[in-house]
Protein backbone atom coordinates (compact mmCIF):
# COMPACT_ATOMS: atom_id res chain seq x y z
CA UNK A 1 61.62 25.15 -42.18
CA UNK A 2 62.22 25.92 -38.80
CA UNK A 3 60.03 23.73 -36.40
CA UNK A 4 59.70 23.10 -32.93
CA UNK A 5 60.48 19.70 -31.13
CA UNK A 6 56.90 18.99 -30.37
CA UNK A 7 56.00 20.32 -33.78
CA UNK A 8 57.91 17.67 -35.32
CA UNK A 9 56.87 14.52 -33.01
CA UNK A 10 53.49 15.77 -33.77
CA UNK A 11 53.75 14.95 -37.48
CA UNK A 12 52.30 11.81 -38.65
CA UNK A 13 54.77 9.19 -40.35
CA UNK A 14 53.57 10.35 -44.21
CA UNK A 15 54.12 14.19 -43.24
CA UNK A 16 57.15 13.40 -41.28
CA UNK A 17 58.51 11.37 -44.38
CA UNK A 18 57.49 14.24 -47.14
CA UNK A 19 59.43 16.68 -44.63
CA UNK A 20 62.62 14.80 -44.30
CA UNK A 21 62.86 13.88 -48.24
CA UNK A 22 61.77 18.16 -48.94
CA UNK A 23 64.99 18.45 -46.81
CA UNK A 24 62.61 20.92 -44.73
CA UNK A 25 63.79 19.58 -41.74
CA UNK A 26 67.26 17.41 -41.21
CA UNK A 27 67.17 13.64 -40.20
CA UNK A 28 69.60 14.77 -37.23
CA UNK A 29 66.46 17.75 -35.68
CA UNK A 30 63.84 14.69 -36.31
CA UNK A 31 66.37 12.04 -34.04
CA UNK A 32 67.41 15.11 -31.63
CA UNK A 33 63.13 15.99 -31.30
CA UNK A 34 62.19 12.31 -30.66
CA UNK A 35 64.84 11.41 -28.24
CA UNK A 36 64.53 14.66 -26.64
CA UNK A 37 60.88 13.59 -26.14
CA UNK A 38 61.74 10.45 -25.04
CA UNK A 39 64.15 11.28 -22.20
CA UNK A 40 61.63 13.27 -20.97
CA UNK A 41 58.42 10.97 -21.15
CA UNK A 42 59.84 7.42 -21.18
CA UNK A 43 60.80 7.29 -17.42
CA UNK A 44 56.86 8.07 -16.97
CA UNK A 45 55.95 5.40 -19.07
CA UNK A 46 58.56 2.66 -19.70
CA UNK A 47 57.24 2.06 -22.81
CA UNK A 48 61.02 2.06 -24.75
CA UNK A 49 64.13 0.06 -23.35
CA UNK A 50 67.42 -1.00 -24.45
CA UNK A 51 67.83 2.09 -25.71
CA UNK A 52 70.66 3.28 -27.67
CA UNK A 53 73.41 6.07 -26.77
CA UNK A 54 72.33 9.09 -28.39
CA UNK A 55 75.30 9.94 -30.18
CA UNK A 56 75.59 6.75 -32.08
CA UNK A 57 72.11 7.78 -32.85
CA UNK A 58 72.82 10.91 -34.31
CA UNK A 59 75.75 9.54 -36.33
CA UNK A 60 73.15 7.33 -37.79
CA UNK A 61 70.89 9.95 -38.61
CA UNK A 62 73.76 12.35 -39.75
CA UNK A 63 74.87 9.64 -41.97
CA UNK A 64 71.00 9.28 -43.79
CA UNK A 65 71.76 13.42 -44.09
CA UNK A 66 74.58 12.71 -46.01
CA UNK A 67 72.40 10.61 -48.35
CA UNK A 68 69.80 12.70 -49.21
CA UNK A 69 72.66 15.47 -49.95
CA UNK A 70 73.83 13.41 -52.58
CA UNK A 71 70.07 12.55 -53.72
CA UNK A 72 69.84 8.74 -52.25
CA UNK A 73 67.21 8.02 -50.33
CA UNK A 74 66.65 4.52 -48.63
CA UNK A 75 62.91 4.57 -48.33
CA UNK A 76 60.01 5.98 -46.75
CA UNK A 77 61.49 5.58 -43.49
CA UNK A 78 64.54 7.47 -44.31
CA UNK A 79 66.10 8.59 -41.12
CA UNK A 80 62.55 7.84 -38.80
CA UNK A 81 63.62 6.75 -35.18
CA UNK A 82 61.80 3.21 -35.05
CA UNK A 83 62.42 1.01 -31.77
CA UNK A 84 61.32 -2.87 -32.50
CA UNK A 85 59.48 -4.44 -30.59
CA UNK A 86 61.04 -7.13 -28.34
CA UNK A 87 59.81 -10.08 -29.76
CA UNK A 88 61.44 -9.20 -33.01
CA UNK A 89 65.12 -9.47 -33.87
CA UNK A 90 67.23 -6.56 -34.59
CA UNK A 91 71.23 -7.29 -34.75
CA UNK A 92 73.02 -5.30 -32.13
CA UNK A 93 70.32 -5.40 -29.45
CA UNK A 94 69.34 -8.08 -27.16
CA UNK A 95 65.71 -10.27 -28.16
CA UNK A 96 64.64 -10.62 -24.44
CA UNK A 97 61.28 -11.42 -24.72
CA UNK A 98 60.78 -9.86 -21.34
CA UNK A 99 62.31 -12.43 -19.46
CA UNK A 100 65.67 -12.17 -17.38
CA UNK A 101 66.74 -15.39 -18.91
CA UNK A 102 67.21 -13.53 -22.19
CA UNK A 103 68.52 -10.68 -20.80
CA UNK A 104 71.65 -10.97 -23.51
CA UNK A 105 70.56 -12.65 -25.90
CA UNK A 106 71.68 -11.56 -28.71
CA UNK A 107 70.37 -12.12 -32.36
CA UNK A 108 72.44 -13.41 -35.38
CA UNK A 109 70.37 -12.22 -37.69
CA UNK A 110 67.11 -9.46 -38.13
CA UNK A 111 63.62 -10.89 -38.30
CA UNK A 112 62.92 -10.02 -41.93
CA UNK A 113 59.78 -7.49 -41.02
CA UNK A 114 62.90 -5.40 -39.40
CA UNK A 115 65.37 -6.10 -42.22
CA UNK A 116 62.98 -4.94 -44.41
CA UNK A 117 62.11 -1.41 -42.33
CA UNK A 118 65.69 -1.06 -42.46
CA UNK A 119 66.45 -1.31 -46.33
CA UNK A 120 63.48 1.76 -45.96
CA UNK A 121 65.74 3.59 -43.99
CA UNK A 122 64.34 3.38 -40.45
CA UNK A 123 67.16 4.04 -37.69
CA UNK A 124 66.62 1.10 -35.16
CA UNK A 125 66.73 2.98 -31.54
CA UNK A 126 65.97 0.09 -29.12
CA UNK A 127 63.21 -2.07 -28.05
CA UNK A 128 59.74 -1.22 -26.90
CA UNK A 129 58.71 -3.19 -23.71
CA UNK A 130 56.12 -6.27 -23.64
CA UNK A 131 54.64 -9.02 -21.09
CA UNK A 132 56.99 -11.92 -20.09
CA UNK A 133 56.79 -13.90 -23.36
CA UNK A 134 54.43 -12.05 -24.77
CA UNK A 135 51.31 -13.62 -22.85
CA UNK A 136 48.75 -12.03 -20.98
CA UNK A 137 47.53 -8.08 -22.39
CA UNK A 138 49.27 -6.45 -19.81
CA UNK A 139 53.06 -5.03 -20.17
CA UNK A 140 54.80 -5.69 -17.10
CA UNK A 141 57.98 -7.72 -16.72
CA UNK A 142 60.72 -8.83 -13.85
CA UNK A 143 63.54 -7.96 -16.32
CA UNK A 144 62.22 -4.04 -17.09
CA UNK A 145 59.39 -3.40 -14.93
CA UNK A 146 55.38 -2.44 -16.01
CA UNK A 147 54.34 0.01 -18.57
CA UNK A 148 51.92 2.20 -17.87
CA UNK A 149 48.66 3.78 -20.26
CA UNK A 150 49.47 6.48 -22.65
CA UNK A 151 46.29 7.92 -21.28
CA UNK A 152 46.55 6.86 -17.39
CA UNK A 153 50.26 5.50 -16.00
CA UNK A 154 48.12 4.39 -13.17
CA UNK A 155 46.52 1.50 -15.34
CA UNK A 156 47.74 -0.89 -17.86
CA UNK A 157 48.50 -0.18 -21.57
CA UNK A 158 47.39 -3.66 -22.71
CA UNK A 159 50.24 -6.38 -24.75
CA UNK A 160 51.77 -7.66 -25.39
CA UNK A 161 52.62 -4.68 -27.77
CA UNK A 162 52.31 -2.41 -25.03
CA UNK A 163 54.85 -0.35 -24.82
CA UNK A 164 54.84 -0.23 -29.13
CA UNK A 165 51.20 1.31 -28.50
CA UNK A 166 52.28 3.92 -25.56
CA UNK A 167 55.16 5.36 -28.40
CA UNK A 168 52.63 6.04 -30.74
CA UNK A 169 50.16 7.65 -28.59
CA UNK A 170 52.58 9.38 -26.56
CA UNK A 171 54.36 10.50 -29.75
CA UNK A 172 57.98 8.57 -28.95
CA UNK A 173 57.68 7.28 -32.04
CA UNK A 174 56.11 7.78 -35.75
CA UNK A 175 55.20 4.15 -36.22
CA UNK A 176 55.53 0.59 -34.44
CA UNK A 177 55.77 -2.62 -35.05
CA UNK A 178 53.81 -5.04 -33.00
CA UNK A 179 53.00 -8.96 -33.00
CA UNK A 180 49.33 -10.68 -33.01
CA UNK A 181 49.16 -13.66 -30.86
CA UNK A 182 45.77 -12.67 -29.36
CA UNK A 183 44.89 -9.53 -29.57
CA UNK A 184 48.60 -8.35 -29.11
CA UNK A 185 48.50 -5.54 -31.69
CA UNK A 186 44.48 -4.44 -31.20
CA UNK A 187 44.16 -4.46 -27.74
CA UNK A 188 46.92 -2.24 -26.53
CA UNK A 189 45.79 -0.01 -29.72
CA UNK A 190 42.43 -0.15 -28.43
CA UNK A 191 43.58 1.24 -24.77
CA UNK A 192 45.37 3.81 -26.24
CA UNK A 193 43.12 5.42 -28.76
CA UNK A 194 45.65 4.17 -31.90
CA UNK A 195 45.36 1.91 -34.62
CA UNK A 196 46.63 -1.71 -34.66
CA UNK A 197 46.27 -4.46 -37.51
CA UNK A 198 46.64 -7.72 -37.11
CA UNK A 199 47.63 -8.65 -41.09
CA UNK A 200 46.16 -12.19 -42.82
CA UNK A 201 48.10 -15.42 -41.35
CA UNK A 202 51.26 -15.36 -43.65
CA UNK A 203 51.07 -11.55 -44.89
CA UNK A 204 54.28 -10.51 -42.94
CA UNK A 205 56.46 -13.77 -43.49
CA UNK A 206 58.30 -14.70 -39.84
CA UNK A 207 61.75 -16.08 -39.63
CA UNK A 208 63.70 -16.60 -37.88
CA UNK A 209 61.57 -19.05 -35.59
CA UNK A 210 62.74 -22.42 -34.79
CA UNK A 211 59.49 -23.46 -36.46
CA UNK A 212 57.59 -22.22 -39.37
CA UNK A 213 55.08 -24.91 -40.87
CA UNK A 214 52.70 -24.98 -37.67
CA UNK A 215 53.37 -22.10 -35.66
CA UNK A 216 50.76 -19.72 -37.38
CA UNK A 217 48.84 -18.20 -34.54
CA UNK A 218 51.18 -15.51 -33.86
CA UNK A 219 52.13 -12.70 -36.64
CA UNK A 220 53.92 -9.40 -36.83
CA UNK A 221 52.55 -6.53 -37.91
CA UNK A 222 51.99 -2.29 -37.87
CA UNK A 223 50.89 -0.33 -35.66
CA UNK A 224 50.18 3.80 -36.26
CA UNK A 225 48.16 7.05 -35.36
CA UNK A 226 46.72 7.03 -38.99
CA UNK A 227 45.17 4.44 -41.29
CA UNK A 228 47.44 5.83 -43.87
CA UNK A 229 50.04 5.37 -41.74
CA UNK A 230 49.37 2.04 -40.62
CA UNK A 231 48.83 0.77 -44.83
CA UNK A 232 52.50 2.63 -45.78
CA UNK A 233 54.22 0.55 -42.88
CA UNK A 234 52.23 -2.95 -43.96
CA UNK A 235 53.46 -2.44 -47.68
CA UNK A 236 56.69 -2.37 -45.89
CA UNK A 237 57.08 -5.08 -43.94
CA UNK A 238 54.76 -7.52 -45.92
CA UNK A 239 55.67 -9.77 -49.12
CA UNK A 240 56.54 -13.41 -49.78
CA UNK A 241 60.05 -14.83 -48.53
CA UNK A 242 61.22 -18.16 -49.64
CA UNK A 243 62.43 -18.15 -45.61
CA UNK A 244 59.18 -18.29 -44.45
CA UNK A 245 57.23 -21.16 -46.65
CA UNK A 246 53.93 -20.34 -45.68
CA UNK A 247 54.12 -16.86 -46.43
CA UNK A 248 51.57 -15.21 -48.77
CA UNK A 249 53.29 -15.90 -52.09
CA UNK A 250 52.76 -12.77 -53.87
CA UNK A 251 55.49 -9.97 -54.03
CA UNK A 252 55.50 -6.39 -52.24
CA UNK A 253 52.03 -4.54 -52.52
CA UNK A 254 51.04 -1.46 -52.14
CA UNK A 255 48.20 -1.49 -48.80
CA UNK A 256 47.29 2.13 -49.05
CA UNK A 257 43.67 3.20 -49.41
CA UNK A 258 42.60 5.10 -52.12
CA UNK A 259 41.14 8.74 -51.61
CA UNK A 260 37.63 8.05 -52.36
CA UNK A 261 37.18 5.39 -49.27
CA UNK A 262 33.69 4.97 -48.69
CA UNK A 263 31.33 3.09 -46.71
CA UNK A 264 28.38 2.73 -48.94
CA UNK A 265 27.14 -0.59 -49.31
CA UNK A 266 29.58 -1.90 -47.01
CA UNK A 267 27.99 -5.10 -45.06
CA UNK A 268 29.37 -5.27 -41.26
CA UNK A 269 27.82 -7.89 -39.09
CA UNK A 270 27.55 -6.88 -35.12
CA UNK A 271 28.71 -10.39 -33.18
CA UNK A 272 28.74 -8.01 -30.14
CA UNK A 273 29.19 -10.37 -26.93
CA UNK A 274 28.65 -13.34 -28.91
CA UNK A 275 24.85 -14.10 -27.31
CA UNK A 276 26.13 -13.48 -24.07
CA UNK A 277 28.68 -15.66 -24.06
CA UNK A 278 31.68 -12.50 -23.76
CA UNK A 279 31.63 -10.94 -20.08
CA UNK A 280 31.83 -7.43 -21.09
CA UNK A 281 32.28 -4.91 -18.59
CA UNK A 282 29.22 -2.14 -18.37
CA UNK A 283 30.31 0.76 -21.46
CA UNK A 284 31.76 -1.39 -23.80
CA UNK A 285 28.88 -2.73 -26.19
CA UNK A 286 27.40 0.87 -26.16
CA UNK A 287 30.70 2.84 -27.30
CA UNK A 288 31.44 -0.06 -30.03
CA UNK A 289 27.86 0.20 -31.51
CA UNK A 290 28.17 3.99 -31.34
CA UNK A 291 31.01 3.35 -33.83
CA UNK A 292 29.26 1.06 -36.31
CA UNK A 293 25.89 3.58 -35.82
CA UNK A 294 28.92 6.35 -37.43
CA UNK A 295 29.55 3.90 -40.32
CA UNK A 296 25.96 3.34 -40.82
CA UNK A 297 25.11 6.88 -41.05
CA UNK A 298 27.82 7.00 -43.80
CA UNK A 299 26.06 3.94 -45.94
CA UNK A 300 27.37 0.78 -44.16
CA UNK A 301 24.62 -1.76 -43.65
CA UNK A 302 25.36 -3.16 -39.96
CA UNK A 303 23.26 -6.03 -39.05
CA UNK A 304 23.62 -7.73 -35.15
CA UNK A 305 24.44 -11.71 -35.90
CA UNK A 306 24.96 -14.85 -33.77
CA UNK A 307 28.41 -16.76 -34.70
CA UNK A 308 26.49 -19.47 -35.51
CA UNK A 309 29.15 -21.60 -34.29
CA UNK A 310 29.65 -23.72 -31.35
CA UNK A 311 32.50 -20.93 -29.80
CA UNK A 312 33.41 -23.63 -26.21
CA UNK A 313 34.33 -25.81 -29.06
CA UNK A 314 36.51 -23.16 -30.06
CA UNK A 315 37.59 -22.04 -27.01
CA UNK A 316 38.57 -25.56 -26.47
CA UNK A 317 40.32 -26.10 -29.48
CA UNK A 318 41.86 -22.73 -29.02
CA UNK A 319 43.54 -23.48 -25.49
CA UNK A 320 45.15 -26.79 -26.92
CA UNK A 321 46.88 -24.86 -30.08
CA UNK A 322 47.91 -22.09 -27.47
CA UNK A 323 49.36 -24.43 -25.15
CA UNK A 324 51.01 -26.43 -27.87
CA UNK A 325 52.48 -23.05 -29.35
CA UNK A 326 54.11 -21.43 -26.28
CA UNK A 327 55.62 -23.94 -24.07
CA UNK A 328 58.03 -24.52 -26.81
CA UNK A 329 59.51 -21.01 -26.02
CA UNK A 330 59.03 -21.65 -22.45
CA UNK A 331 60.64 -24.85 -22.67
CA UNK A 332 63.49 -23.87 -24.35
CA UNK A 333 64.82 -21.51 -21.05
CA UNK A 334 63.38 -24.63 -18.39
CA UNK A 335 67.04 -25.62 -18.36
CA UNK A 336 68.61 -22.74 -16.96
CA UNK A 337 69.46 -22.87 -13.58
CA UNK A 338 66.62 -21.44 -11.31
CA UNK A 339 64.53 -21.30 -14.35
CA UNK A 340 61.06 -22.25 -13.02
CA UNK A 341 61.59 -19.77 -9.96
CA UNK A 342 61.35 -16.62 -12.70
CA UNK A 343 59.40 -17.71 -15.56
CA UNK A 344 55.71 -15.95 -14.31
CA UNK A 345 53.18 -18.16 -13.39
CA UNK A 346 51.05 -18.26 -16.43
CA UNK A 347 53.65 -18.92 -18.64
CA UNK A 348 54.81 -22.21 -16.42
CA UNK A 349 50.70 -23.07 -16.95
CA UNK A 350 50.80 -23.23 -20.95
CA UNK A 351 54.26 -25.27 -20.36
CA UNK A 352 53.01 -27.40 -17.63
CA UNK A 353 49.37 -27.74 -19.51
CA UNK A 354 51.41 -29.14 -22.43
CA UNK A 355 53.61 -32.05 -21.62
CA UNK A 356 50.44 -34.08 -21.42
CA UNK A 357 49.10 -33.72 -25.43
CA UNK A 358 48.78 -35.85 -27.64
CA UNK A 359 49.21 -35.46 -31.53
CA UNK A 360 45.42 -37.06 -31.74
CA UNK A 361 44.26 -34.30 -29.07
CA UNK A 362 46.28 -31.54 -31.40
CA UNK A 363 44.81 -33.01 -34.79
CA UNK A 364 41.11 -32.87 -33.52
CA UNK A 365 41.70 -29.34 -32.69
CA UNK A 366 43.10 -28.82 -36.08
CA UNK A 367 39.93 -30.39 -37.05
CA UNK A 368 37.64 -27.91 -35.27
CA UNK A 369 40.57 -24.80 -36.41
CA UNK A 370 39.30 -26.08 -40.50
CA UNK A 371 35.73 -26.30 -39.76
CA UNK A 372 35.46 -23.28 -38.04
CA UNK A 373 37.48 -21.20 -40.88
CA UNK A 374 34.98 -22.81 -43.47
CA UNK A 375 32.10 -21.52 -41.07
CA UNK A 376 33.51 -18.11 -41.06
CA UNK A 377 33.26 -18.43 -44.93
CA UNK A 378 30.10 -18.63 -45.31
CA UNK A 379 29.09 -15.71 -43.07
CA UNK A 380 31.71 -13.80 -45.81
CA UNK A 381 29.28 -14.93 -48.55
CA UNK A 382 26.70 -12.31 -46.67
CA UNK A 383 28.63 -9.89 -45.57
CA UNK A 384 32.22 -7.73 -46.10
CA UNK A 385 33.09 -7.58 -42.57
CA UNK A 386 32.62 -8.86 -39.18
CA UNK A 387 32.50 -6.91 -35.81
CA UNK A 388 33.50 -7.60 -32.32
CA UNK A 389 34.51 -5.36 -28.77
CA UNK A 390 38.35 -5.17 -29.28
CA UNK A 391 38.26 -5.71 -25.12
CA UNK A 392 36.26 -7.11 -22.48
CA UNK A 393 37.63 -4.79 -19.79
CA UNK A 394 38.75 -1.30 -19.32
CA UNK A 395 42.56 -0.70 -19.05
CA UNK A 396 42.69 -2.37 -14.83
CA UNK A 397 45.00 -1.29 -12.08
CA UNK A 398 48.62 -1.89 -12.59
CA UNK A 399 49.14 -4.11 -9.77
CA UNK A 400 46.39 -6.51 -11.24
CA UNK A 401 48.28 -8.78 -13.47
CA UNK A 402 45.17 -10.13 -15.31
CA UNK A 403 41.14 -9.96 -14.08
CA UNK A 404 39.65 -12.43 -12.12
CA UNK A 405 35.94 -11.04 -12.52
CA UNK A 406 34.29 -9.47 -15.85
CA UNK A 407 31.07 -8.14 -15.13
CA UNK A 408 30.27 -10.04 -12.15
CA UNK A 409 31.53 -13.68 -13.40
CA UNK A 410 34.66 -15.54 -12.53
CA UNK A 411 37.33 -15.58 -15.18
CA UNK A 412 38.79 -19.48 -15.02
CA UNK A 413 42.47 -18.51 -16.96
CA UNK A 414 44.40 -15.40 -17.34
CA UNK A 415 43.22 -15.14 -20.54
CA UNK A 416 39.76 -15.67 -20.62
CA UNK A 417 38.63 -11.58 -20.82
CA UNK A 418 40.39 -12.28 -24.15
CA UNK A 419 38.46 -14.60 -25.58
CA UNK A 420 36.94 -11.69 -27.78
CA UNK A 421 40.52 -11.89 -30.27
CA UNK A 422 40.80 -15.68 -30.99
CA UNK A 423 38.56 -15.63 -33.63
CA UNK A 424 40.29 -13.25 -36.38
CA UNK A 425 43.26 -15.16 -34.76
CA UNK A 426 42.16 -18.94 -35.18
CA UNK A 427 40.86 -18.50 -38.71
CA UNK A 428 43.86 -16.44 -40.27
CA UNK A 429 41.95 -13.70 -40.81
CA UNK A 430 42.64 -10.04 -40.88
CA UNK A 431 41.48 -7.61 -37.89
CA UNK A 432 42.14 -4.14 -37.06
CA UNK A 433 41.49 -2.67 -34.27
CA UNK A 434 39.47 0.89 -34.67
CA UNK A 435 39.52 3.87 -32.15
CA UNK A 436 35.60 3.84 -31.11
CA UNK A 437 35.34 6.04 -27.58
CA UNK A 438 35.88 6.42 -24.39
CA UNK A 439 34.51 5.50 -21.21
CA UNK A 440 31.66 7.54 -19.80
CA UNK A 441 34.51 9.36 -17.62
CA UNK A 442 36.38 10.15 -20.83
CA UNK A 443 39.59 8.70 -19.33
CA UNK A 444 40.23 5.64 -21.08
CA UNK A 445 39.85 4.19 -24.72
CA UNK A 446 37.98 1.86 -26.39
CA UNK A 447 37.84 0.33 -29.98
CA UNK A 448 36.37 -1.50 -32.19
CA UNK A 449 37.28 -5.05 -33.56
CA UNK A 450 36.91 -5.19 -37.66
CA UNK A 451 38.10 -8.56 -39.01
CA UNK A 452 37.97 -9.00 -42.93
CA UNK A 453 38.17 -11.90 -45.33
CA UNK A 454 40.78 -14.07 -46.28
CA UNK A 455 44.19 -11.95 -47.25
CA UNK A 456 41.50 -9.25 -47.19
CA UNK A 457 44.24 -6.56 -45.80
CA UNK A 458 43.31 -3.74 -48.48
CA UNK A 459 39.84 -4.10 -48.34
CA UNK A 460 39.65 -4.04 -44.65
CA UNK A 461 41.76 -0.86 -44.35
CA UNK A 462 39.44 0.95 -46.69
CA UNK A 463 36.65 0.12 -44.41
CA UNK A 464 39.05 1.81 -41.64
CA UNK A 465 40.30 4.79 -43.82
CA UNK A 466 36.30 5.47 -44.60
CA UNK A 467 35.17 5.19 -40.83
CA UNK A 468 38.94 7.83 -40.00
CA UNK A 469 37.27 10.34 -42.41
CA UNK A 470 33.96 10.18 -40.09
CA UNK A 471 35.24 10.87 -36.87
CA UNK A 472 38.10 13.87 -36.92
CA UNK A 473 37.11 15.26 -33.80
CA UNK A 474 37.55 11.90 -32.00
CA UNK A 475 41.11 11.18 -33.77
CA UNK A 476 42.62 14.40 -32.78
CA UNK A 477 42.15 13.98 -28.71
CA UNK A 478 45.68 13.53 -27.26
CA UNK A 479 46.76 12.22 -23.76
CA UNK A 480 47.99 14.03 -21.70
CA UNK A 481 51.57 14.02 -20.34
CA UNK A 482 52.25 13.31 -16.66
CA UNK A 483 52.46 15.78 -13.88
CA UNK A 484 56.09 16.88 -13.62
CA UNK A 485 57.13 15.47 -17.01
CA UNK A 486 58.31 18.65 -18.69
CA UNK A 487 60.63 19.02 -15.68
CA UNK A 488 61.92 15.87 -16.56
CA UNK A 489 65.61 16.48 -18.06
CA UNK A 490 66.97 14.92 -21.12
């Protein structure tokens, strides 16, 4: 078929993937259409970097042409562009994790989410841009600068999959990968109006990582403009590896919800700011229950709900296993020389915080980690799902590296306007984050937080794929591009 650039960055992964396998368009016009979009949006945005020369690109994608001529086809991602995210290995490019210390260093081996969006037939383009070690929701680095909001360059896109969340929305990509620490994958979906799941603790299996029995906080996982989308790139990357010993030990499934997703009888409890405990900023609460008034107009049977659950002791618990978590990936660039000098200030905090625990302060906040995942099971014994704000904030200034004030009270770490993501986070539990709004200026995003049972990935995502069918109108605005961008030569 003959189809525009813009036509074909327009397509969502599944028609993008039906096209390429019809052979109505070639693997070589998709590469040519996304990097042609890229040359000409990225420098507004900064979302992609590291990236590859375009004519090793094309060889690449001439080379998945010459597959489907002879009637191979790798996967579902045969011949899609797909830049990784740079927390995530991919052999040939450098795993900086923002930092200049990293700048070349290069990886041995692929993380096995990537290896396994390879053997699908993605074509790995470069790396999409993140926070300095992934902390803090907001993408700006000293090694490749900020990125700015699909919807407003002028304020931040969110992390620490930032720049992963900017491709999709700006259509530089099909899908992305992200990571989950807290809130990495559903807050910079949130602020850009695209769809971001956090999977169940173990679901996409991590390795390589120098450790892999405790570190369980963070995970990797998809990121798309469709829940369809989003399901098709989970059944990817997810699956058991003997690599990864406390991954979910049950083979390759299929995530994708069913055509007859429904809401009906579907029992969401409304946390909302936790009794006043969440600063929220003025909008917030009113565009996420807007959402969940949609999915009970469509059956769902939403009912507001305290935790029920001491959440400082959380909090508390939640700081120590944070702390404990990241300094080792601080700690392991400390001895380069002028290290401290350009490691960012919060990520010398968790280090510093650190040197002074103890195994009995780590175990007692294991302690309160178990209880509070048992407490969170019996709130599953009334109810399918559980609702928070995915933010506190609206997307803030660029030159703001993290709120000091939500709502009129003092934040007391760079983290705190987080606090809303621990919870799906601490207790292993699934969590997607759900386009819901906009502000009352219509300039900015918002979503809404749904976290599901234990290894409750397919059930969750029906929930999502019912709530998609509800709100068409909402799904289909786009951002728009930058003054002067389609002056912008390739």
């Amino acid at each position: 078929m003959s189809t525009s650039a813009d036509a074909l960055t327009d397509l969502d992964a599944h028609a993008l993937s039906r096209a390429i396998h019809a052979r109505q368009v070639s693997c070589r016009e998709v590469m040519q259409a996304y990097l042609a979009r890229i040359h000409r949006l990225n420098p507004h945005f900064n979302a992609i970097v590291n990236l590859r020369p375009d004519d090793e690109l094309l060889g690449q994608a001439d080379a998945c042409d010459a597959e489907l001529a002879q009637g191979r086809s790798r996967g579902w991602m045969h011949g899609m562009p797909q830049a990784i995210k740079d927390t995530g290995n991919a052999v040939g490019l450098p795993t900086t994790f923002g930092s200049p210390l990293l700048k070349d260093a290069l990886p041995r081996d692929d993380s096995i989410f990537v290896a396994r969006m390879k053997a699908a037939g993605c074509i790995v383009i470069g790396k999409t841009n993140m926070p300095e070690f992934g902390l803090g929701s907001h993408t700006y680095n000293r090694l490749f600068g900020s990125t700015g909001n699909a919807w407003d360059p002028s304020v931040s896109a969110g992390g620490s999959s930032g720049g992963a969340a900017v491709c999709l929305a700006q259509r530089l990509l099909p899908v992305a990968d992200g990571s989950d620490f807290m809130g990495s994958l559903r807050n910079p979906a949130c602020w850009n109006h695209v769809y971001g799941l956090r999977p169940s603790q173990g679901r996409v299996p991590a390795w390589p990582r120098p450790e892999l029995f405790v570190s369980q906080l963070g995970t990797d996982g998809p990121m798309a403009r469709t829940v369809r989308d989003l399901a098709r790139l989970l059944s990817i990357q997810a699956g058991y590896d003997p690599r990864a010993p406390l991954s979910i030990a049950q083979g390759p499934q299929e995530f994708i919800p069913g055509p007859d997703a429904s809401l009906r009888g579907v029992r969401i409890a409304w946390l909302g700011d936790l009794g006043g405990r969440l600063a929220v900023e003025p909008g917030i609460l009113p565009v996420c229950e807007a959402a969940l008034q949609t999915m009970a107009s469509a059956g769902a049977e939403v009912e507001p709900l305290a935790l029920g659950f001491d959440a400082e002791r959380v909090w508390q618990a939640w700081l120590l296993w944070r702390r404990a978590l990241v300094a080792p990936s601080v700690g392991a660039v400390m001895g380069a020389p002028g290290a401290r000098e350009q490691i960012k200030p919060e990520a010398l905090w968790e280090f510093d915080q650190a040197q002074s625990l103890s195994i009995a302060d780590f175990m007692a906040a294991a302690q309160t980690r178990t209880a509070f995942h048992q407490h969170l099971l019996g709130l599953f014994e009334r109810f399918d799902v559980l609702a928070l704000p995915v933010a506190q904030v609206w997307p803030f200034p660029m030159a703001t590296t993290w709120p000091r004030e939500v709502a009129g009270r003092p934040m007391d770490t760079y983290h705190r306007w987080m606090e809303a993501t621990i919870y799906a986070t601490f207790a292993g539990l699934p969590a997607i984050s759900v386009p819901a709004g906009f502000d009352p200026a219509g300039r900015w995003p918002m979503g809404v937080q749904l976290i599901g049972r234990p290894q409750g990935d397919a059930a969750l995502l029906q929930v999502a794929a019912a709530h998609e069918l509800l709100v068409p109108e909402l799904l289909a605005r786009r951002p728009p591009e930058p003054a002067g961008a389609a002056g912008c030569l390739p």
